[in-house]
Protein backbone atom coordinates (compact mmCIF):
# COMPACT_ATOMS: atom_id res chain seq x y z
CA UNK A 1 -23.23 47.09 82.80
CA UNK A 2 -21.35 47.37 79.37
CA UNK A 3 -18.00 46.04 81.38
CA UNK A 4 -20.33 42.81 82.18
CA UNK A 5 -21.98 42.57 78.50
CA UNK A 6 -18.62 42.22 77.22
CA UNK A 7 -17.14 39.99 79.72
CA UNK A 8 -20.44 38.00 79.67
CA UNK A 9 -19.36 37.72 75.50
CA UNK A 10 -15.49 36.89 75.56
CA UNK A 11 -17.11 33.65 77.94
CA UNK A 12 -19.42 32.73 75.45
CA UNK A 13 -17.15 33.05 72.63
CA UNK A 14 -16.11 30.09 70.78
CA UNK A 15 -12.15 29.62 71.89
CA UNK A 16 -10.23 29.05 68.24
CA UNK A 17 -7.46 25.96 68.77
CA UNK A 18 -4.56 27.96 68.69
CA UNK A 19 -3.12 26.09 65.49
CA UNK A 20 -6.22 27.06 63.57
CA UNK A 21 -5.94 31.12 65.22
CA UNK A 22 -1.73 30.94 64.49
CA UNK A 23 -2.69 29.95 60.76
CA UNK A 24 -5.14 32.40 61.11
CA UNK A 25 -3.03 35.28 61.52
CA UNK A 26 0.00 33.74 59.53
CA UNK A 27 -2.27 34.31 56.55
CA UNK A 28 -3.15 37.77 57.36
CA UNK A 29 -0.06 38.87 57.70
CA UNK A 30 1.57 37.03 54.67
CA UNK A 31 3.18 38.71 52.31
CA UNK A 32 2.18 38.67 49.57
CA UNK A 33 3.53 36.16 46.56
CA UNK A 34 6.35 37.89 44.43
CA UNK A 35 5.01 38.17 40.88
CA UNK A 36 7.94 38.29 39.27
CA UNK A 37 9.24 34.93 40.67
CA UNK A 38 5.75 33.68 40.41
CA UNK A 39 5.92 34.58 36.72
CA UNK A 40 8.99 33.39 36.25
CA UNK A 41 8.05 29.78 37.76
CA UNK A 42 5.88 29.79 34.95
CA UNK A 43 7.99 30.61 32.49
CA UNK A 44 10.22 27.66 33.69
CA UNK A 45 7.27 25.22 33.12
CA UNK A 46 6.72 27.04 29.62
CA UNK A 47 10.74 26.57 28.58
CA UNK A 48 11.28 22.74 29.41
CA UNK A 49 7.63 22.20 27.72
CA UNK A 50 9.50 23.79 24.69
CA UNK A 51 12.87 21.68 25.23
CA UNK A 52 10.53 18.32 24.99
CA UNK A 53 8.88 19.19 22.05
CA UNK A 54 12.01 19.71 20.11
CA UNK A 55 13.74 16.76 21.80
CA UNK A 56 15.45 14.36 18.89
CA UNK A 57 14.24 10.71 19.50
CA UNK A 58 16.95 9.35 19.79
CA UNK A 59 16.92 11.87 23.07
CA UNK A 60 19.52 14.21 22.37
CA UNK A 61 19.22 18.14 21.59
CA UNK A 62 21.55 19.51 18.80
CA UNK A 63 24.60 17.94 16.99
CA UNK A 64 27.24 17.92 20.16
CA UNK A 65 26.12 16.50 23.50
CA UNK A 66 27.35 19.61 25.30
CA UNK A 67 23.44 21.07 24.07
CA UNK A 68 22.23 18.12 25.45
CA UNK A 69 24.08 18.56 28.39
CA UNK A 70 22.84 21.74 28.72
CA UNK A 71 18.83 20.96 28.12
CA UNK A 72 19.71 18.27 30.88
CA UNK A 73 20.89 20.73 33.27
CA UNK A 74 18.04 23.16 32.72
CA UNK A 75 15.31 20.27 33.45
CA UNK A 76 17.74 19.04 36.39
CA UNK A 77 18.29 22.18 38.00
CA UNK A 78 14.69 22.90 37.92
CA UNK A 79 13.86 19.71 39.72
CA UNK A 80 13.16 17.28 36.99
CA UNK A 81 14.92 14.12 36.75
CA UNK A 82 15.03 10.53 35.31
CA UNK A 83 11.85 8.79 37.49
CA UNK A 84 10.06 12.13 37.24
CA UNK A 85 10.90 13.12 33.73
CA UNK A 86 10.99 10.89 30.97
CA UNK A 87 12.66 13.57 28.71
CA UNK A 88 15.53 13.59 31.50
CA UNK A 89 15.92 9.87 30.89
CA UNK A 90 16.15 9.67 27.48
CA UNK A 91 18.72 12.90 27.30
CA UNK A 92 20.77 11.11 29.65
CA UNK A 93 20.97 7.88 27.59
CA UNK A 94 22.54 9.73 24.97
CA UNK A 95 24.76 11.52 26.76
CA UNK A 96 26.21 8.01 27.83
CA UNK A 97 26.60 6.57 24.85
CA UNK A 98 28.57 9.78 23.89
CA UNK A 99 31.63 8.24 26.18
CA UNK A 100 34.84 7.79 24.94
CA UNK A 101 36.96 5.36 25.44
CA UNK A 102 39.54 8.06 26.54
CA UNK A 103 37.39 9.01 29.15
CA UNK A 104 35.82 12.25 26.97
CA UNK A 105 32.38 12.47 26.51
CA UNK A 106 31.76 14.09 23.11
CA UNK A 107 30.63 12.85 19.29
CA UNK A 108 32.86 10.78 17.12
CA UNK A 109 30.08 11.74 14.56
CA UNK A 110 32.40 14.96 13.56
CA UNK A 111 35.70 14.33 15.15
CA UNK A 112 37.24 17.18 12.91
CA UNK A 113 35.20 19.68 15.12
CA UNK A 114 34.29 17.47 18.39
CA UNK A 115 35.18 20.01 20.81
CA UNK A 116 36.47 17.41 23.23
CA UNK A 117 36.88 19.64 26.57
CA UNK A 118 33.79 21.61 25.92
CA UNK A 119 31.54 18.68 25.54
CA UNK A 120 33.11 16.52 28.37
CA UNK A 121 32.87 19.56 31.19
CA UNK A 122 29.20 19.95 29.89
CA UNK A 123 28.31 16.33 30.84
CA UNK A 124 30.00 15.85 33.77
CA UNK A 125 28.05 18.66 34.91
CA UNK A 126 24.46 16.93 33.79
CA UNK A 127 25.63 13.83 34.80
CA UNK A 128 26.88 14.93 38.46
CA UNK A 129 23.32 16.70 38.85
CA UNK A 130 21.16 12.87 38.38
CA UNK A 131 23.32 12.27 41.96
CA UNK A 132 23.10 8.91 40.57
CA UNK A 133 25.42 6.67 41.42
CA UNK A 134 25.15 4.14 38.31
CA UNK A 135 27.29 7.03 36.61
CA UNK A 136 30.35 7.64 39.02
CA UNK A 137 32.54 5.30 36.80
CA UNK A 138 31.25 7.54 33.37
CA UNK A 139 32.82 10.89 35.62
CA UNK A 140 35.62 9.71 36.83
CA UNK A 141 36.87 8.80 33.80
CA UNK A 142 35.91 12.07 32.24
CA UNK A 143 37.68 14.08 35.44
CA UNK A 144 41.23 12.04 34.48
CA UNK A 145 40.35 13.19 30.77
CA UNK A 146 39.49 17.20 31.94
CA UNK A 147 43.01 16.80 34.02
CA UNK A 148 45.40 15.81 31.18
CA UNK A 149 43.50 18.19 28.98
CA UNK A 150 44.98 20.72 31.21
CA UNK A 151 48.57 22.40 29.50
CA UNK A 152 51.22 21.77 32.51
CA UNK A 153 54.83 19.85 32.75
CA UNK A 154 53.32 17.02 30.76
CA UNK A 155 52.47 18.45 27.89
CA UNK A 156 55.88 20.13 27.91
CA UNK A 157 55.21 23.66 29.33
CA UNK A 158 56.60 25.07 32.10
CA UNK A 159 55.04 27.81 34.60
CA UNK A 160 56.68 30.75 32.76
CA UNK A 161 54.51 29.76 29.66
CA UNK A 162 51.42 32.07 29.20
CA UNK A 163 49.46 29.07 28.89
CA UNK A 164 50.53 27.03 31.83
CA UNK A 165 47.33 26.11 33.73
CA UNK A 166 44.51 26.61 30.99
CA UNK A 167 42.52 24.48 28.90
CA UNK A 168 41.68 25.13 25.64
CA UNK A 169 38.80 23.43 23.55
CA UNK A 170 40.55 20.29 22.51
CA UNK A 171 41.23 18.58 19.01
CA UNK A 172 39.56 20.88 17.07
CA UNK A 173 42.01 21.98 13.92
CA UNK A 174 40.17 25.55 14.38
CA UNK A 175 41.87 26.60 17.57
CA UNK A 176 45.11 28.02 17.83
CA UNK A 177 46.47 25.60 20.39
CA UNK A 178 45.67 28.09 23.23
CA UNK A 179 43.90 27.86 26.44
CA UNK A 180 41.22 30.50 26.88
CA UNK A 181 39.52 31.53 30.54
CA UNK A 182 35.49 30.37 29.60
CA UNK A 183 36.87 26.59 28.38
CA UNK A 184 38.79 26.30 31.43
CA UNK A 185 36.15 27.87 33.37
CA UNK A 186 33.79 25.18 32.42
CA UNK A 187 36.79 22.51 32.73
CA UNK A 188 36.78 23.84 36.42
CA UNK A 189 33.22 23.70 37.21
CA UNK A 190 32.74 20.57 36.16
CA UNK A 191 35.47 19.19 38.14
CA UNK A 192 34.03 20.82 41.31
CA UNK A 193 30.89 19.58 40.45
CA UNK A 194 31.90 16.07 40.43
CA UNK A 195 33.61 16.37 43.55
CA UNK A 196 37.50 17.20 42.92
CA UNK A 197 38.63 19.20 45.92
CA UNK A 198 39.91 22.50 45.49
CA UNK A 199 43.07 21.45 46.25
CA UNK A 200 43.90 19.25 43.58
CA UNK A 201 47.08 19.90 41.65
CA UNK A 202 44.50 20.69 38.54
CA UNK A 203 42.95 24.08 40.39
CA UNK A 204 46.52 24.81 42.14
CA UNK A 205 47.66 24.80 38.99
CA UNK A 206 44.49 26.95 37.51
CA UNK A 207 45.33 29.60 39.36
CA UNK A 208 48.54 30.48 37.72
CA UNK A 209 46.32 31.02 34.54
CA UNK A 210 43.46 32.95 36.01
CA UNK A 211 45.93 35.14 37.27
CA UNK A 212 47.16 35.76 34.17
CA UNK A 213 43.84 36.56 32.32
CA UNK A 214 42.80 38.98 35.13
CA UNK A 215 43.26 42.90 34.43
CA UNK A 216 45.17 43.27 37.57
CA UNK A 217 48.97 44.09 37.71
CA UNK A 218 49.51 43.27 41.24
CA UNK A 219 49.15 39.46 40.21
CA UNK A 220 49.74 39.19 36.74
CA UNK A 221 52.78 38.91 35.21
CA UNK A 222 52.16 39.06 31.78
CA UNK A 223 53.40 42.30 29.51
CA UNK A 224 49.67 42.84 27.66
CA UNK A 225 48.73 44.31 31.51
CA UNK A 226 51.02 46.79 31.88
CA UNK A 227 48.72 48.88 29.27
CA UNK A 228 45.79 48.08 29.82
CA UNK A 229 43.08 49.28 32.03
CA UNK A 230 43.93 47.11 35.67
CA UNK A 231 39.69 47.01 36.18
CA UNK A 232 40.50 43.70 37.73
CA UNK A 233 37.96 42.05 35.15
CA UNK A 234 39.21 39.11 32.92
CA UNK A 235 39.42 38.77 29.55
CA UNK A 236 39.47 35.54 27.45
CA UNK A 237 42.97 34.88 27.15
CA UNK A 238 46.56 35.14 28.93
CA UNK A 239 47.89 36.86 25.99
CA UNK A 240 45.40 39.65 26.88
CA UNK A 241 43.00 38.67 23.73
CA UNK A 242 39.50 39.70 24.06
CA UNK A 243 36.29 39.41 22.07
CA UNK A 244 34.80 41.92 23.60
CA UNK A 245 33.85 45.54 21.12
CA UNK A 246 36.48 47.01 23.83
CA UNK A 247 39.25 45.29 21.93
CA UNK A 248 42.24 43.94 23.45
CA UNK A 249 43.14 44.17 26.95
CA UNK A 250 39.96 45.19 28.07
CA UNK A 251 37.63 43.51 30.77
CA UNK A 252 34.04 42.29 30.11
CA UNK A 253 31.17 40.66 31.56
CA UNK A 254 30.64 36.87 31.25
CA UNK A 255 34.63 36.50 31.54
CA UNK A 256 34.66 38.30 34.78
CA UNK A 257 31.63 36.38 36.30
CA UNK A 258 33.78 33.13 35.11
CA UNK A 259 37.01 34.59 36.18
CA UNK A 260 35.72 35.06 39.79
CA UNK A 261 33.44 31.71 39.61
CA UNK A 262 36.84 29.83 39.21
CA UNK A 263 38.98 31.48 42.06
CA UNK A 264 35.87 30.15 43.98
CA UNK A 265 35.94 26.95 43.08
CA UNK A 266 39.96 26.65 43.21
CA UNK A 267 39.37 27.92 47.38
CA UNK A 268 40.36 31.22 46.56
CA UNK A 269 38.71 33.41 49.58
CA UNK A 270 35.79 36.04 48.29
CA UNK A 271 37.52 38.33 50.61
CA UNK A 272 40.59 37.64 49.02
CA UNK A 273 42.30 41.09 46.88
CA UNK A 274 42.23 38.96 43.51
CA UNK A 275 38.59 38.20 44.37
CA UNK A 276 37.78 41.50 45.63
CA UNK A 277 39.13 43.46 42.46
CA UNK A 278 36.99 40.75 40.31
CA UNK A 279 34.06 41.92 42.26
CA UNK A 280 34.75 45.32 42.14
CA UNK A 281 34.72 45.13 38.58
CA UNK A 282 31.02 43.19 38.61
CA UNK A 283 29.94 46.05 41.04
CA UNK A 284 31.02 48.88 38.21
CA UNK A 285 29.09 47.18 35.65
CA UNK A 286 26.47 45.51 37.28
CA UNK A 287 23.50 45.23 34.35
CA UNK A 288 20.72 42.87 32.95
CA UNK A 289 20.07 44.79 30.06
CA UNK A 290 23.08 44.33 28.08
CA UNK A 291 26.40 41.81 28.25
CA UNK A 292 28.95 44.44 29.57
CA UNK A 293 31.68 44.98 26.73
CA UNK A 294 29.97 42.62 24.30
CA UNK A 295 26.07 43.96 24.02
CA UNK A 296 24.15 41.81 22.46
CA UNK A 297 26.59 39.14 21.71
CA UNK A 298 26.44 35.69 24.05
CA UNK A 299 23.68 37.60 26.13
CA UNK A 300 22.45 34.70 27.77
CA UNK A 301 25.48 33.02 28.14
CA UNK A 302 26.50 35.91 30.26
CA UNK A 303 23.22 35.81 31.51
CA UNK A 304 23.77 31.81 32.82
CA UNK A 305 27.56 32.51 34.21
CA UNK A 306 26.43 35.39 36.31
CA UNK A 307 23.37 33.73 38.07
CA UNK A 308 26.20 30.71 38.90
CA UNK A 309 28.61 33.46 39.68
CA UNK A 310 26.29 35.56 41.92
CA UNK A 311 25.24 32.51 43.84
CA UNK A 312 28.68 30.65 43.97
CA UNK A 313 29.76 33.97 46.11
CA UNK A 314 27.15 34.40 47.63
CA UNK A 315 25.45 37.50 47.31
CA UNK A 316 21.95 37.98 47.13
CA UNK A 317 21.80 41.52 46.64
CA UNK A 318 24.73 43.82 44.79
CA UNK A 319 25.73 47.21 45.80
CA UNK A 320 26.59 48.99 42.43
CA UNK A 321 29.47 51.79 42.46
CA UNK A 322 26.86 54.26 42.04
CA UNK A 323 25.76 53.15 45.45
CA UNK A 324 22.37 51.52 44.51
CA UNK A 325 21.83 48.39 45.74
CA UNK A 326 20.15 45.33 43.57
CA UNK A 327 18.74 41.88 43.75
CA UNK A 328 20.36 40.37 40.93
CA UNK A 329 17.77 37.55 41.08
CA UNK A 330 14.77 39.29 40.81
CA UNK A 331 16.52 41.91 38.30
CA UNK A 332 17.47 38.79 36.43
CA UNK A 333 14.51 36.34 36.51
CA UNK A 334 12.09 40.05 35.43
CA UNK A 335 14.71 40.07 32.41
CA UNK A 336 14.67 36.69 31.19
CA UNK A 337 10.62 36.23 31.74
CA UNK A 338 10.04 39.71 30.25
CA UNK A 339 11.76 38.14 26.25
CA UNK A 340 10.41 34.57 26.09
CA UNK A 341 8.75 33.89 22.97
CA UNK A 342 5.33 32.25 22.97
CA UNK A 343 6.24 28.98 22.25
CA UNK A 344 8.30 29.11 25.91
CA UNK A 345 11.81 29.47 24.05
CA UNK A 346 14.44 32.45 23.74
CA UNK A 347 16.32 32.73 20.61
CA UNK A 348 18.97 35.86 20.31
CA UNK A 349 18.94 37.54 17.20
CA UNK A 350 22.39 38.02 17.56
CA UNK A 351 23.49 34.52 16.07
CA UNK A 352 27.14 34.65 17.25
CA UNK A 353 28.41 31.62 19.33
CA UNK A 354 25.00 30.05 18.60
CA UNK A 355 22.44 31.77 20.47
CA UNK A 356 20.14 31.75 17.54
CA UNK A 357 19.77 28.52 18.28
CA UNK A 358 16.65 28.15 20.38
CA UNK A 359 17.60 24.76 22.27
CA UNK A 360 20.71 26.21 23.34
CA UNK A 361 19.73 29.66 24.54
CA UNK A 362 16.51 28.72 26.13
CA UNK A 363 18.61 25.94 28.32
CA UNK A 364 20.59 28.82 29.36
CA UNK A 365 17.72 30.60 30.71
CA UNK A 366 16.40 27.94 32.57
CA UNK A 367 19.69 27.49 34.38
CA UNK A 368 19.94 30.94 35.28
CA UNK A 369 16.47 31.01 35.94
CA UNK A 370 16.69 28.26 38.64
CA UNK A 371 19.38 30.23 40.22
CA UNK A 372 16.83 33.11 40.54
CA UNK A 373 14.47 30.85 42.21
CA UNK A 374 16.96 29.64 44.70
């Protein structure tokens, strides 16, 4: 009797379309939505809310147009864009004008200090991300101007030179006239973000120079190596100068992520030993909490290379020497979303290399933010 009750039921039963019972049991057995990321998708519509209300009119962010290049990128990377964002418009009107007629994009405004290289690879990169073609003739001409910015044959040094292959920060009367790894880093990114294939003569070239600013004494020939620790991090520059509290000769954090970004980009293998050693390195002093070798100073900056870095190599999760194993995106985007201020900016109290400067720092949160989100 029961065994005909209930087959008597299952007849009468209203049969659910199986769309309606798949959906059904999809949402049951959902998991559920991250909080961190779901926090930090907030905190992304918080920090571009932020970088329109302090938005100049005339639409730029900050005396050089490598900030607005950088509140560009944070909107663009985060899926705003010129029909979608009128801030994103605006931003990249200025950055136009801002062309040379050498091909540079920076400010004639303060030509003793205009930073040349640092504002051009900044723009190239915002203007590569519109993917609009109205702008190919604007990069192009700024690629030519990245390439002879680079020290080589024509601007009389030779491949024995410590400096062959970098690229320094330009006309400014405040550098020494040397190339340093996170200026050429940039130089590089921008270049392969605009489409210059990894085996142009101006990465080939890049190489030599990386090698040089890597701890590694397998493939550097400089003389600072020979002393110093052989980590396989970078430092800043190829005579073994580094900013870092370590001192001289020692590795640290945002050079290491750019060191390794750049072999990348120049079609250096991941699996490759000069690759491998850089990793090694990240794996030893894999944190959030601090900038490894620097603490507090450039945080975010570090912050924004290693989210490129990370993702550029491809590795969502990090296996620390220690043996623990991390997801640097959801490590970083708890970080970041954990020290925004109310008003949806960060600001570093540490003011060296600008990062008390709201506009700046809170761009490069958003970029590494987006990164998490990927």
């Amino acid at each position: 009797m029961i065994c005909r009750r209930l087959f008597a039921t299952l007849l009468l039963a209203p049969v659910l379309p199986g769309a309606l019972l798949a959906g059904s049991l999809s949402r049951s057995q959902a998991k559920p939505a991250d909080p961190v990321l779901v926090r930090a998708r907030q905190s992304v519509a918080k920090g571009l809310g932020y970088l329109r209300h302090v938005q100049e009119p005339d639409g730029s962010w900050g005396e050089y147009p490598a900030t607005t290049a950088l509140s560009l990128s944070a909107f663009l990377h985060n899926g705003r864009n010129e029909v979608n964002d009128s801030a994103v418009a605006k931003g990249v009107q200025f950055l136009l004008k801002a062309a040379r007629p050498d091909g540079g994009i920076y400010s004639s405004a303060n030509a003793a200090v205009a930073l040349p290289n640092y504002n051009t690879s900044l723009g190239i990169m915002a203007l590569s991300l519109t993917h609009n073609p109205s702008y190919k003739g604007v990069i192009q001409r700024a690629q030519r101007f990245l390439e002879k910015s680079q020290y080589d044959e024509s601007s009389g040094i030779g491949p024995s030179s410590p400096m062959y292959g970098g690229i320094g920060y330009g006309d400014d009367p405040g550098d020494d006239k040397r190339p340093d790894l996170s200026n050429m880093a940039m130089a590089l990114e921008a270049l392969h973000d605009s489409g210059t294939p990894a085996n142009a003569p101006v990465f080939k070239k890049a190489i030599i120079f990386l090698q040089r600013v890597q701890n590694r004494r397998e493939s550097n020939d400089q003389a600072w190596v020979k002393t110093a620790t052989n980590d396989g991090g970078f430092v800043y520059n190829s005579q073994g100068g580094a900013e870092a509290s370590a001192g001289p000769g020692h590795s640290y954090g945002s050079m290491t992520y750019a060191g390794l970004k750049s072999y990348i980009y120049a079609g250096v293998s991941k699996n490759d030993p000069r690759a491998q050693s850089a990793f090694n390195w990240i794996r030893g002093h894999y944190t959030v909490d601090e900038h490894p070798g620097f603490g507090s100073t450039s945080l975010y900056y570090y912050y924004h290379t290693m989210a490129k870095t990370l993702d550029v190599y491809g590795q969502k999760l990090v296996r620390d020497s220690a043996g623990k194993t991390h997801d640097w995106g959801h490590d970083l985007a708890a970080r970041i979303t954990a020290v925004q201020r109310p008003d949806g900016s960060w600001y570093n109290a540490n003011s060296r290399y600008w990062e008390n400067q709201p506009p700046l720092v809170t761009s490069y949160s958003l970029i590494a933010l987006s990164y998490c989100l990927k």
